[in-house]
Protein backbone atom coordinates (compact mmCIF):
# COMPACT_ATOMS: atom_id res chain seq x y z
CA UNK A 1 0.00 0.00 0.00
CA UNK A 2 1.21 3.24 -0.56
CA UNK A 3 1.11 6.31 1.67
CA UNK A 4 0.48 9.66 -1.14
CA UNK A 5 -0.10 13.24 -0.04
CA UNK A 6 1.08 15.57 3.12
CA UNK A 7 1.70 14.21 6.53
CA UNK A 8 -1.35 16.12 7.38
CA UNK A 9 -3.61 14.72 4.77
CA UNK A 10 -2.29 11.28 3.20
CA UNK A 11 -4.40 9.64 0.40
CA UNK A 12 -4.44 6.55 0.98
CA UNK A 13 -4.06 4.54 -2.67
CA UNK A 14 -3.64 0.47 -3.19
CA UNK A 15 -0.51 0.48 -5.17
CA UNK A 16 1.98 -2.65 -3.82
CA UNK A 17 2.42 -4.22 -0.87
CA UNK A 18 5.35 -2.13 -0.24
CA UNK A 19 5.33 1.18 1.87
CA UNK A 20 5.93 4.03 -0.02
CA UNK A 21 5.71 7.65 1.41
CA UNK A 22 5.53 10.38 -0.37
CA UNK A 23 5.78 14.28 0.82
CA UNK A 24 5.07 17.63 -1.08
CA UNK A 25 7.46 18.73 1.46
CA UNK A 26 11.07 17.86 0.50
CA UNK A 27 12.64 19.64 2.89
CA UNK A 28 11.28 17.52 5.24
CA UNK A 29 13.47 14.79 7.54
CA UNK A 30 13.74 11.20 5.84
CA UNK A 31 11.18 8.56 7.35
CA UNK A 32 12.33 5.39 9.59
CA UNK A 33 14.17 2.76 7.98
CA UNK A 34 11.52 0.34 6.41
CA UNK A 35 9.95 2.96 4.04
CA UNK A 36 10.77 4.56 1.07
CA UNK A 37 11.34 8.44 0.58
CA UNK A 38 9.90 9.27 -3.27
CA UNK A 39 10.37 12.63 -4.46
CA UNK A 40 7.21 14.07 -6.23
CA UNK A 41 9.10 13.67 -9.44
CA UNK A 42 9.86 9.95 -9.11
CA UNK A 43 6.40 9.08 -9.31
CA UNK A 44 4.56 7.60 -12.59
CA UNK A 45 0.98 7.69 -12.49
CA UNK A 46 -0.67 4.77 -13.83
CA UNK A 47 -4.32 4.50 -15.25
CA UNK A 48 -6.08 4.31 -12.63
CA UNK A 49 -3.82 6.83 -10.66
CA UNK A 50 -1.82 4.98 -8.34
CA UNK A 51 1.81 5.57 -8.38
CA UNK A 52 4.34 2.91 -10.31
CA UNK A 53 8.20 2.76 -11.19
CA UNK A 54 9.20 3.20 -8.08
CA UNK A 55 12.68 1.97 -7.51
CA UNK A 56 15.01 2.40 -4.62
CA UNK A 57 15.38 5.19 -2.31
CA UNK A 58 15.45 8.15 -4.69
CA UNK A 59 14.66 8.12 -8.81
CA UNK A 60 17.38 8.41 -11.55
CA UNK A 61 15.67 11.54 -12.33
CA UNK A 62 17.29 12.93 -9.06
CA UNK A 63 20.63 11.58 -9.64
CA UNK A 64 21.26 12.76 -12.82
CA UNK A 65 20.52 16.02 -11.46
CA UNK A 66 23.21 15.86 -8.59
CA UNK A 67 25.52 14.22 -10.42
CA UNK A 68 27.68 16.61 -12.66
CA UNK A 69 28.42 15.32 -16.55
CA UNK A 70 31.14 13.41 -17.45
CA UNK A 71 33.42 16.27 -19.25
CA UNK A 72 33.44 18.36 -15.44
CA UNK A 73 34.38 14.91 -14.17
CA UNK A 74 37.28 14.95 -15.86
CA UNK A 75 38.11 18.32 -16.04
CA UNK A 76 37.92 18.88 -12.40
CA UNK A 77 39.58 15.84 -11.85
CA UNK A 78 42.83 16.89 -13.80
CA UNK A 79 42.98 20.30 -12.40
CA UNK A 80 42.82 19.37 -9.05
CA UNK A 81 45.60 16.20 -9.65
CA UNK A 82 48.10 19.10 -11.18
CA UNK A 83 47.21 21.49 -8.09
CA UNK A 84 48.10 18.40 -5.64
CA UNK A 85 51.11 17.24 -7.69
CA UNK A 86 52.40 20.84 -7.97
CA UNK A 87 51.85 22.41 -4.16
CA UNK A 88 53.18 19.27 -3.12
CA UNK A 89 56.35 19.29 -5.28
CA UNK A 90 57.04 22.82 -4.78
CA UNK A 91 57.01 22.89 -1.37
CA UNK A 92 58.95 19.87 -0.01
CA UNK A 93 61.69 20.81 -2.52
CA UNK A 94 61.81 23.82 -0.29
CA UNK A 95 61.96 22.66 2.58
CA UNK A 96 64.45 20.30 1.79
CA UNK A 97 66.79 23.08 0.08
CA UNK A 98 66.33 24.81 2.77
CA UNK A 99 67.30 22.37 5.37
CA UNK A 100 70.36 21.09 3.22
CA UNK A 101 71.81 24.82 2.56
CA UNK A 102 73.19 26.48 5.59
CA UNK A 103 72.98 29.95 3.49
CA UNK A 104 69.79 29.77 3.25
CA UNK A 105 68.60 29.00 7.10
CA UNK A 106 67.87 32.27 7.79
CA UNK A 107 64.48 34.04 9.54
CA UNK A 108 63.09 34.56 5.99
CA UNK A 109 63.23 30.68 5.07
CA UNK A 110 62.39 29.59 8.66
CA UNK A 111 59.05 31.36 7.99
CA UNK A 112 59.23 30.47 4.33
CA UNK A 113 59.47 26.40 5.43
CA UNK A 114 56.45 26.86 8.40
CA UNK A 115 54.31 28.30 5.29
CA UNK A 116 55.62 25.58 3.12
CA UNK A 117 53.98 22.81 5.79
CA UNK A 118 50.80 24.89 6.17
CA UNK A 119 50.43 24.48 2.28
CA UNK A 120 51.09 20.66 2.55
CA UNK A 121 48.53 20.44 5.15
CA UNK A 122 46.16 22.02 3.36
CA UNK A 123 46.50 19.97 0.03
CA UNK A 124 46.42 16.78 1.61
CA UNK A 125 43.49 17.63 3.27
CA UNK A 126 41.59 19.13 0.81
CA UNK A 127 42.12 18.27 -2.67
CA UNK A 128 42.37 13.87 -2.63
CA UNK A 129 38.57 14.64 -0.59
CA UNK A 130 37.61 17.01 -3.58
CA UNK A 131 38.79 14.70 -6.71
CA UNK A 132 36.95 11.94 -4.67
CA UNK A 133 33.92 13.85 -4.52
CA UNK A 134 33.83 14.66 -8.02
CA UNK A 135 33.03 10.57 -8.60
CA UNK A 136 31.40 9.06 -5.58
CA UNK A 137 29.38 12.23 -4.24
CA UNK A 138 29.76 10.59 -0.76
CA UNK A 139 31.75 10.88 2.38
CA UNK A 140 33.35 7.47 2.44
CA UNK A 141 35.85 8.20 5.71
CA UNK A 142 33.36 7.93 8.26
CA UNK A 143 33.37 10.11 11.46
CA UNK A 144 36.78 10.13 12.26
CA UNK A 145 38.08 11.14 8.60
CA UNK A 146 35.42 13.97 8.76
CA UNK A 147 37.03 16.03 11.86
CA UNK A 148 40.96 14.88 11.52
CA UNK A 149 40.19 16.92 7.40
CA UNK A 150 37.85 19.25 8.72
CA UNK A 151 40.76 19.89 11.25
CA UNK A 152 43.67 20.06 9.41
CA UNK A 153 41.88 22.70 6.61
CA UNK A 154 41.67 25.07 9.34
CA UNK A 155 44.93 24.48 10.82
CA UNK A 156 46.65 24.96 7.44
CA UNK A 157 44.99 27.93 6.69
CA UNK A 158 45.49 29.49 9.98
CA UNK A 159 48.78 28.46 10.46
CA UNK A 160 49.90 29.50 7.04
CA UNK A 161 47.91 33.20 7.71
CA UNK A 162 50.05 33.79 11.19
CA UNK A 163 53.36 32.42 9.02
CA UNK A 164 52.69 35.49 6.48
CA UNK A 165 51.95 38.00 9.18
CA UNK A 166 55.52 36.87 11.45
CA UNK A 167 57.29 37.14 8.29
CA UNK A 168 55.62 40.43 7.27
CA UNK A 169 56.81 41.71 10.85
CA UNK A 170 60.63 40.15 10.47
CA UNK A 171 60.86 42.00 7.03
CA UNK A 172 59.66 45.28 8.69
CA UNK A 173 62.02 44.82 11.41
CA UNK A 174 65.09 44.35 9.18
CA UNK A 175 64.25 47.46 6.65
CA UNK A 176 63.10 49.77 9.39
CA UNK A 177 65.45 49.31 12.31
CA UNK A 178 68.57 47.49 10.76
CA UNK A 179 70.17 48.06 14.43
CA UNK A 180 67.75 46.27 16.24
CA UNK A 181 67.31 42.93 13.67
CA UNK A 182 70.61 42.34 14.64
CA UNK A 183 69.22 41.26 17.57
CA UNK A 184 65.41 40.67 17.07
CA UNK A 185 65.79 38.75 13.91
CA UNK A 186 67.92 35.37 14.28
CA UNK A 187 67.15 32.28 13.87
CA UNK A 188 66.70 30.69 17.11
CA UNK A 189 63.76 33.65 17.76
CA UNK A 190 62.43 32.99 14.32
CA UNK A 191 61.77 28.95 15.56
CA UNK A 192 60.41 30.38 18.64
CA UNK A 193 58.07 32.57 16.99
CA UNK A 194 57.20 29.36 14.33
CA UNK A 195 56.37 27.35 17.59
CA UNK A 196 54.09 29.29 19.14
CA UNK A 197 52.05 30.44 15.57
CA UNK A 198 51.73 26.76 15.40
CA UNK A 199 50.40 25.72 19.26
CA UNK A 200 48.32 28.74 18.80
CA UNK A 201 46.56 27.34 15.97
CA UNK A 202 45.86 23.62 17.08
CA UNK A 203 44.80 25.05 20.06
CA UNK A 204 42.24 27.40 18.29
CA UNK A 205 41.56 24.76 15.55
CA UNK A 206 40.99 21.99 18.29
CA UNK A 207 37.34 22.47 18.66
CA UNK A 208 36.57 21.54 15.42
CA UNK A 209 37.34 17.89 16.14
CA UNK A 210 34.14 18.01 17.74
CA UNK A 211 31.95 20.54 15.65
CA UNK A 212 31.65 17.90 12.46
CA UNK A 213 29.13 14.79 12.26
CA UNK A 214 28.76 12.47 9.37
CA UNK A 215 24.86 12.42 8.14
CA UNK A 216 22.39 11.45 5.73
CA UNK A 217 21.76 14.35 2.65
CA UNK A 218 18.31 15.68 3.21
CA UNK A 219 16.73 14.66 -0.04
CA UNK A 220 18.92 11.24 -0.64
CA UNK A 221 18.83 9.49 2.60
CA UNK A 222 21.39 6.86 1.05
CA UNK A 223 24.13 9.63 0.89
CA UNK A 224 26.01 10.26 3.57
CA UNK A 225 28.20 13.71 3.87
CA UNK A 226 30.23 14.93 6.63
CA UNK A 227 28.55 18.48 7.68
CA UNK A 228 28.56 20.73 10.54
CA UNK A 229 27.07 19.38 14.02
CA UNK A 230 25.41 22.73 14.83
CA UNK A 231 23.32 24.84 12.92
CA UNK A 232 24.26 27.70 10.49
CA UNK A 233 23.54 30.62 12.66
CA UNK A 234 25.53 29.14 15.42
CA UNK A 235 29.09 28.68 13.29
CA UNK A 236 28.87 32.47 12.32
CA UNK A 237 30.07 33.48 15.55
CA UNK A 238 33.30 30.87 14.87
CA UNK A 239 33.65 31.89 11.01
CA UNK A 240 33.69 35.48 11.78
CA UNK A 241 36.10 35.30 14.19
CA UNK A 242 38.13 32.95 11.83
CA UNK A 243 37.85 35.84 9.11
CA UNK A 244 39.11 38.91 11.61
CA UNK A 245 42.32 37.29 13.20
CA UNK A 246 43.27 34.96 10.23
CA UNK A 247 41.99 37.14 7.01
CA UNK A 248 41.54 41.15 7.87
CA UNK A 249 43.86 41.75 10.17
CA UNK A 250 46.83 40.28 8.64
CA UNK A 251 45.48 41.88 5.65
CA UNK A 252 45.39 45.15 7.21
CA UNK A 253 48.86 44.65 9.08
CA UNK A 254 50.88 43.62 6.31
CA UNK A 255 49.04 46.78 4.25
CA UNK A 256 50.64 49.31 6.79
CA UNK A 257 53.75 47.29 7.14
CA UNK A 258 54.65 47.27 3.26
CA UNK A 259 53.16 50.73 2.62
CA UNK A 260 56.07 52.12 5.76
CA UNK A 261 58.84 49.91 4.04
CA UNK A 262 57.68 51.38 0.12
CA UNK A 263 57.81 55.09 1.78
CA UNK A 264 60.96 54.25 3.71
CA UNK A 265 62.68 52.65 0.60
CA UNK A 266 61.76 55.96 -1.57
CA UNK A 267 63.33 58.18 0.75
CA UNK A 268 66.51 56.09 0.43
CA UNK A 269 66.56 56.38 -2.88
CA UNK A 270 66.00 60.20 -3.08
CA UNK A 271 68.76 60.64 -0.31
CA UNK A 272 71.16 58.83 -2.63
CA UNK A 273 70.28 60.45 -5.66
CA UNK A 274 70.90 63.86 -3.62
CA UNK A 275 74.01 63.12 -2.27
CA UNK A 276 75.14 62.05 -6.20
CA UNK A 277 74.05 65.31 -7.28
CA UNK A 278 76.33 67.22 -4.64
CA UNK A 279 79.57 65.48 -4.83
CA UNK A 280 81.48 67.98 -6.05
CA UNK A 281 83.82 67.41 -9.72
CA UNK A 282 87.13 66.82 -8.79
CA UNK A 283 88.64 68.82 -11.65
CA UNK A 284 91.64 70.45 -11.06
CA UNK A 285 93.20 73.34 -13.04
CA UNK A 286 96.07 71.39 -13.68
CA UNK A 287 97.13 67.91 -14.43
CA UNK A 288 99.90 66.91 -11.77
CA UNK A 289 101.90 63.09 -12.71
CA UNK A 290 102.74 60.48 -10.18
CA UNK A 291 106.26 62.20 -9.52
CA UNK A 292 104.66 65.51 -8.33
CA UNK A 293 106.36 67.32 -11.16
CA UNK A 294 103.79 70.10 -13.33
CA UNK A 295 102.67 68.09 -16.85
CA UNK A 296 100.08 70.61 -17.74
CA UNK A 297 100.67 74.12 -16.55
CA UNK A 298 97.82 76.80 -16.28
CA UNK A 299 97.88 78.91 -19.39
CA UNK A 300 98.42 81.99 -16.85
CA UNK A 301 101.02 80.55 -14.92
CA UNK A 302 102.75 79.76 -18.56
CA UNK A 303 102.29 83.44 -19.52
CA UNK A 304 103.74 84.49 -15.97
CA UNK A 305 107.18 82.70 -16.27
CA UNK A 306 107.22 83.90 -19.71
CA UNK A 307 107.30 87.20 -18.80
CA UNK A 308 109.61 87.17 -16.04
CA UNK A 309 112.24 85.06 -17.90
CA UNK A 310 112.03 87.81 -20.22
CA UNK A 311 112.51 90.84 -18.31
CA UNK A 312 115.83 88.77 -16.85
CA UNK A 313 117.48 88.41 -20.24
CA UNK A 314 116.85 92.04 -20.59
């Protein structure tokens, strides 16, 4: 028997002896197990106007309309293979230039190699889930694989956002008080500061090991995603904070930080090409060789001695 109509008001119609239930509602939460949740579109009327071609959980109709086409498939699926292959290359040939070169383990590549991991993080926590999703359409890691990649996202992107911003600050430093990076900017501070941009951010990230539940999609009960465990107006408080420390104010402090070195760069320049411009010409009225002795003479001098060597033979 089959179970058309609203909740409020079902028609009751003699189709099979299976349950089928059937809501104008689609927004509306999956039944028990044991039935079958029809969209209205998945439902063939037959002569005498009971409901046939029925089969499985949700119609073919449906899928093809999740599903993307083939071409994306592939498309999306290349793309996101050369991003992997690429971030991942890239970076661990830094870090592993860096860590073999001792001219190059300085504060600049210290930060450089802490952005490097960030990066890794991210792309091995992100992309493999997204070229998976492109074919199956469902979370196939189970609880566990939902908040470790949930996790790491957010760590990677934070801790990669506080990299940028400590060396935004070390760069600063060295331009603007060249005296004092002697001292500010080695290495050993440079790890410190790594350390604690990195406790900082599991610490702040931590909670999202709890905030993420795998569940069943709302209109395909068979397809299970991993989602948020609280509602939408709840997680703005946690994304808007995540936007302010990690997005605009790094934004804004690196901004102000590069518009001071720009300025203070500019007036270098202008005090150097001032300083050219006053040197005076070393031109001298007279050529004198190595041995002191008078090469050149001034043409007054030569008139001088003329005269006077004259006036003697008179």
């Amino acid at each position: 028997m089959a179970i058309l109509g609203s909740p409020d008001s079902p028609i009751m119609t003699p189709v099979t002896s299976s349950v089928v239930v059937f809501f104008n509602d689609t927004s509306a939460a999956a039944p028990s197990s044991g039935l079958l949740f029809v969209q209205p579109s998945c439902l063939e009327s037959g002569g005498n106007g009971s409901a046939v071609n029925v089969i499985g959980q949700y119609c073919e109709e449906d899928q093809s309309e999740t599903s993307n086409p083939l071409s994306y498939k592939i498309v999306a699926t290349v793309m996101h293979v050369l991003i992997f292959l690429g971030g991942v290359f890239g970076n661990v040939v830094l870090i592993l230039v860096v860590r073999k070169t001792s001219g190059l383990q300085t504060p600049t590549y210290c930060y450089l190699v802490s952005l490097a991991y960030a990066d890794l993080i991210v792309l091995f926590s992100a992309v493999p889930e997204a070229i998976v999703f492109h074919h199956a359409r469902q979370w196939i890691l189970g609880h566990v694989g939902c908040s470790v990649l949930i996790f790491s996202n957010f760590l990677g992107i934070n801790a990669g956002s506080l990299s940028i911003l400590a060396f935004t600050i070390e760069r600063y430093i060295a331009v603007m008080r060249p005296m004092l990076s002697q001292r500010v900017c080695t290495v050993g501070r440079a790890k410190k500061v790594i350390i604690g941009v990195w406790i900082f951010s599991i610490l702040y990230c931590a909670p999202w090991l709890g905030l993420t539940q795998v569940k069943h999609e709302a209109d395909n009960p068979s397809v299970e995603i991993c989602d948020f465990r609280i509602s939408a107006d709840q997680y703005f408080y946690f994304f808007t904070t995540d936007l302010v420390l990690f997005y605009v104010a790094p934004l804004l402090i690196s901004a102000v930080v590069y518009s001071l070195i720009f300025h203070k760069i500019r007036l270098r320049d202008k005090e150097v090409d001032l300083g050219s411009q006053m040197m005076p010409h070393s031109r001298s009225t007279s050529d004198v060789n190595l041995h002191g002795y008078l090469s050149v003479p001034n043409p007054k001098t030569r008139r001088t001695v003329s005269r006077s060597v004259n006036t003697g033979g008179d």
